[in-house]
C-alpha atoms as a PDB file:
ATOM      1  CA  UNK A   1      19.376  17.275  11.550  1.00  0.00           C
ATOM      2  CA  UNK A   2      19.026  13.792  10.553  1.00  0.00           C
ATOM      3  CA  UNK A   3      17.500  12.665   6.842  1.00  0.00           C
ATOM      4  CA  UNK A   4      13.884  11.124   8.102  1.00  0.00           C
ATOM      5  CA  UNK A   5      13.184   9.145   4.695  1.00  0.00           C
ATOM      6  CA  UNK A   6       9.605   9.592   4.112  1.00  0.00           C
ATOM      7  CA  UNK A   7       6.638   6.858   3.601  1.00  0.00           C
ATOM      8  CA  UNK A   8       7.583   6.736   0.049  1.00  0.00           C
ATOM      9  CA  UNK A   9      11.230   6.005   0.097  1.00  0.00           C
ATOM     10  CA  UNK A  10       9.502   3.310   3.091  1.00  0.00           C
ATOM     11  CA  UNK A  11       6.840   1.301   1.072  1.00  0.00           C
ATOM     12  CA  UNK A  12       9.067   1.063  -2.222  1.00  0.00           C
ATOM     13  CA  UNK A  13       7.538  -1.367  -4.801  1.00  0.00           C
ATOM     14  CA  UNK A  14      11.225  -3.771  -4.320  1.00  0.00           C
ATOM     15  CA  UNK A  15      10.311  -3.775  -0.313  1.00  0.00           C
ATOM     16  CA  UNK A  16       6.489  -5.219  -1.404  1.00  0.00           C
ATOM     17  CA  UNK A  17       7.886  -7.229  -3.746  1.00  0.00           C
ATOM     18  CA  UNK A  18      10.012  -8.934  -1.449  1.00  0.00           C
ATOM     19  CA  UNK A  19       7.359  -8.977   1.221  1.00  0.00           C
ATOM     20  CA  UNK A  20       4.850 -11.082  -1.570  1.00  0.00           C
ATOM     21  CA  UNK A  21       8.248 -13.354  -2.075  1.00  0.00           C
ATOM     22  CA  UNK A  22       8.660 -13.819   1.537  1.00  0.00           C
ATOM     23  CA  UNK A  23       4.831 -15.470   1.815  1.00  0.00           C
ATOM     24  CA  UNK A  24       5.761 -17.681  -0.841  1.00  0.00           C
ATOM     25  CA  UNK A  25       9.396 -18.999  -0.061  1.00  0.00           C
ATOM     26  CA  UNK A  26       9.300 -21.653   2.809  1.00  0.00           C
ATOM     27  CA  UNK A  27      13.140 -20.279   3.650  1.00  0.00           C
ATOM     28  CA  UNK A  28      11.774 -16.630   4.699  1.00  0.00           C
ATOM     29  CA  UNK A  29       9.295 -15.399   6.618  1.00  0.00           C
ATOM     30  CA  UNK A  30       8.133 -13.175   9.594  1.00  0.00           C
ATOM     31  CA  UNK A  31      11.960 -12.547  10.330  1.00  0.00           C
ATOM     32  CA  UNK A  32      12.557 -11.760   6.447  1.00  0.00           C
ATOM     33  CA  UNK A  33      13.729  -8.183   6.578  1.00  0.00           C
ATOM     34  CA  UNK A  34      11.058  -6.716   3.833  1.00  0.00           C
ATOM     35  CA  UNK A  35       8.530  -7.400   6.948  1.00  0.00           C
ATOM     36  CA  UNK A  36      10.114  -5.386   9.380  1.00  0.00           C
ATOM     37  CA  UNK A  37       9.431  -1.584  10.294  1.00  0.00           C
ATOM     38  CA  UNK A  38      12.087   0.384  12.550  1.00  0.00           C
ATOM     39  CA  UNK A  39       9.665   2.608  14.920  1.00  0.00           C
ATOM     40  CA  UNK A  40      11.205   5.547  13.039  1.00  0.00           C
ATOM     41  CA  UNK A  41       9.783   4.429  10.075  1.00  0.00           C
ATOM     42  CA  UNK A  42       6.567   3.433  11.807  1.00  0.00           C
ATOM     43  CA  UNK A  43       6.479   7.093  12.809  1.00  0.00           C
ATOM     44  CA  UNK A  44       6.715   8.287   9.504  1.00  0.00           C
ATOM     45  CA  UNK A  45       4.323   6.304   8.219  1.00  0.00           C
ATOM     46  CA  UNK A  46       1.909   7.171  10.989  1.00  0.00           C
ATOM     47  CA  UNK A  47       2.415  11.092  10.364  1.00  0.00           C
ATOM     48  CA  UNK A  48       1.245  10.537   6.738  1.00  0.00           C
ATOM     49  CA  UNK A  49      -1.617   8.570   7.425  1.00  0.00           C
ATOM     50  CA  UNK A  50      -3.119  10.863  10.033  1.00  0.00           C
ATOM     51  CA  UNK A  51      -2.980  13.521   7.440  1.00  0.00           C
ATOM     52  CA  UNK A  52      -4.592  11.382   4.877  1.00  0.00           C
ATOM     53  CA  UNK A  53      -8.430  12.071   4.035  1.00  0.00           C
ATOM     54  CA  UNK A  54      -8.488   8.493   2.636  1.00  0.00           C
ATOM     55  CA  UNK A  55     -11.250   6.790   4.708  1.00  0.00           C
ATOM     56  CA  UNK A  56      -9.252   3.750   5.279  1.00  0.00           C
ATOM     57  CA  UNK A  57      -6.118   5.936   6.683  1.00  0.00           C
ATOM     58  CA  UNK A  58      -7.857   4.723  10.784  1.00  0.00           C
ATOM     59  CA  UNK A  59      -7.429   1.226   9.672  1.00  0.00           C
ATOM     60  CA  UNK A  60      -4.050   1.334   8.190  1.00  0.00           C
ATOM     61  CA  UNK A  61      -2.854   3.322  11.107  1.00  0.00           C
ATOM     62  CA  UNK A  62      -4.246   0.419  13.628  1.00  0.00           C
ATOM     63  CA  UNK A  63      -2.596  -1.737  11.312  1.00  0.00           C
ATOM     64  CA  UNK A  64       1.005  -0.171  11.783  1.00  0.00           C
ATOM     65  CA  UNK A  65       0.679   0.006  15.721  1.00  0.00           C
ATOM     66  CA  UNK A  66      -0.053  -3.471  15.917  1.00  0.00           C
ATOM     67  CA  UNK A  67       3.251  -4.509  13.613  1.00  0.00           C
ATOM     68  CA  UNK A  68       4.930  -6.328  16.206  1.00  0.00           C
ATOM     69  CA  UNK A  69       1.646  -8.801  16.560  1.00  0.00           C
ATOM     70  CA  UNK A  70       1.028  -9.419  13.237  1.00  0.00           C
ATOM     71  CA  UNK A  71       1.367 -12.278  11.378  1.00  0.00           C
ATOM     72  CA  UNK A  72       3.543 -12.528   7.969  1.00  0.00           C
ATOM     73  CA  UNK A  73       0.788 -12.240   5.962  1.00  0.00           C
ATOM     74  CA  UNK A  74      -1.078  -9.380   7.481  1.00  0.00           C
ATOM     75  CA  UNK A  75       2.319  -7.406   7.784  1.00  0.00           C
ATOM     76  CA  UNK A  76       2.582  -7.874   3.669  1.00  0.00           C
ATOM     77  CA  UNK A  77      -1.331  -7.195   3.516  1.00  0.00           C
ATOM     78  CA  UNK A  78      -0.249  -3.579   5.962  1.00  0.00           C
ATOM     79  CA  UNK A  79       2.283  -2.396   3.714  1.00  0.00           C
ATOM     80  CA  UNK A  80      -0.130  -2.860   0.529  1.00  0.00           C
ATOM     81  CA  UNK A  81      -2.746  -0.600   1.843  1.00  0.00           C
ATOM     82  CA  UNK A  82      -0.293   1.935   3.572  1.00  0.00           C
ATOM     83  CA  UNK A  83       1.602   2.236   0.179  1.00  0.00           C
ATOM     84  CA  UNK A  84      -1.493   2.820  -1.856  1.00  0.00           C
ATOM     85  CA  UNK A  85      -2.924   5.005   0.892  1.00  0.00           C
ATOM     86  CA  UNK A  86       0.531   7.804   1.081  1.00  0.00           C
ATOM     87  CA  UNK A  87       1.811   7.189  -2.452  1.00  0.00           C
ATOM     88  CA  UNK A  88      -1.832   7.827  -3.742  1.00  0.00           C
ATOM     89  CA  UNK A  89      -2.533  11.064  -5.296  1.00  0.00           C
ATOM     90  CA  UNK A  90      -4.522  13.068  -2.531  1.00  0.00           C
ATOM     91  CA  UNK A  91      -7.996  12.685  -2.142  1.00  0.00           C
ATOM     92  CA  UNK A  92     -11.078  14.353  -0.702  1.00  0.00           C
ATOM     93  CA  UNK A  93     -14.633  12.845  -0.239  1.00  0.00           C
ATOM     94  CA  UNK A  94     -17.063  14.941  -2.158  1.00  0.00           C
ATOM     95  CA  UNK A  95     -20.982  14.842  -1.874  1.00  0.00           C
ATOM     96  CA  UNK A  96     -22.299  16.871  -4.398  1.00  0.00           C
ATOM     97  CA  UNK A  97     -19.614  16.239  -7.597  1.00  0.00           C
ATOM     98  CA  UNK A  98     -21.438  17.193 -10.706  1.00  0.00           C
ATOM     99  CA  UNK A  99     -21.534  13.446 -11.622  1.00  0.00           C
ATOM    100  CA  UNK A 100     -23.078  12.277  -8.180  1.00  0.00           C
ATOM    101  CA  UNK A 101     -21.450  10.631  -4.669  1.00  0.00           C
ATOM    102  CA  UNK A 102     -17.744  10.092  -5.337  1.00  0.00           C
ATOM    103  CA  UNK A 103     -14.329  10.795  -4.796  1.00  0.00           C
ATOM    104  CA  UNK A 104     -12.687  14.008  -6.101  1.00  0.00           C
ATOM    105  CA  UNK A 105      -8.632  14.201  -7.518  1.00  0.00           C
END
């Protein structure tokens, strides 16, 4: 069985780095490699954002189906709420916490 790397080993703070260069050098852009997403690792990054309670996890997820479309800047925008959404610690929405409307760790 093949070694599926997961959404972490995807969205790796090097990979956003050198998306955030790639806005900023004239000599890269949408074809720089740090902007592209293989539709395995689309899938992956899908799968973990379906499972996510995070209440932005819809959005991303549109986000990463419309890769192809996107624009440099969105793409680099895409893989800095993705990463923050499936490297975050896990999150659920609670109503009633002890200190009022929040989020719970």
């Amino acid at each position: 069985m093949p070694n599926h790397p997961t959404p972490t080993d995807i969205l790796t703070r090097e990979r956003i780095g050198n998306a955030l260069t790639a806005l900023t050098d004239p000599t890269r852009g949408i074809t720089d490699p740090s902007l592209h997403l293989e539709a395995d690792e689309r899938d992956r990054i899908t799968q973990a954002l379906q499972s996510s309670p995070h209440p932005l996890a819809g959005f991303a997820e549109t986000i990463i189906n419309q890769w192809d479309q996107l624009a440099a800047d969105d793409r680099v925008a895409g893989l800095l709420l993705t990463a923050e959404i499936v490297n975050s610690p896990r999150r659920q929405r609670s109503l009633d916490t002890p200190t009022g409307p929040g989020l719970e760790r």
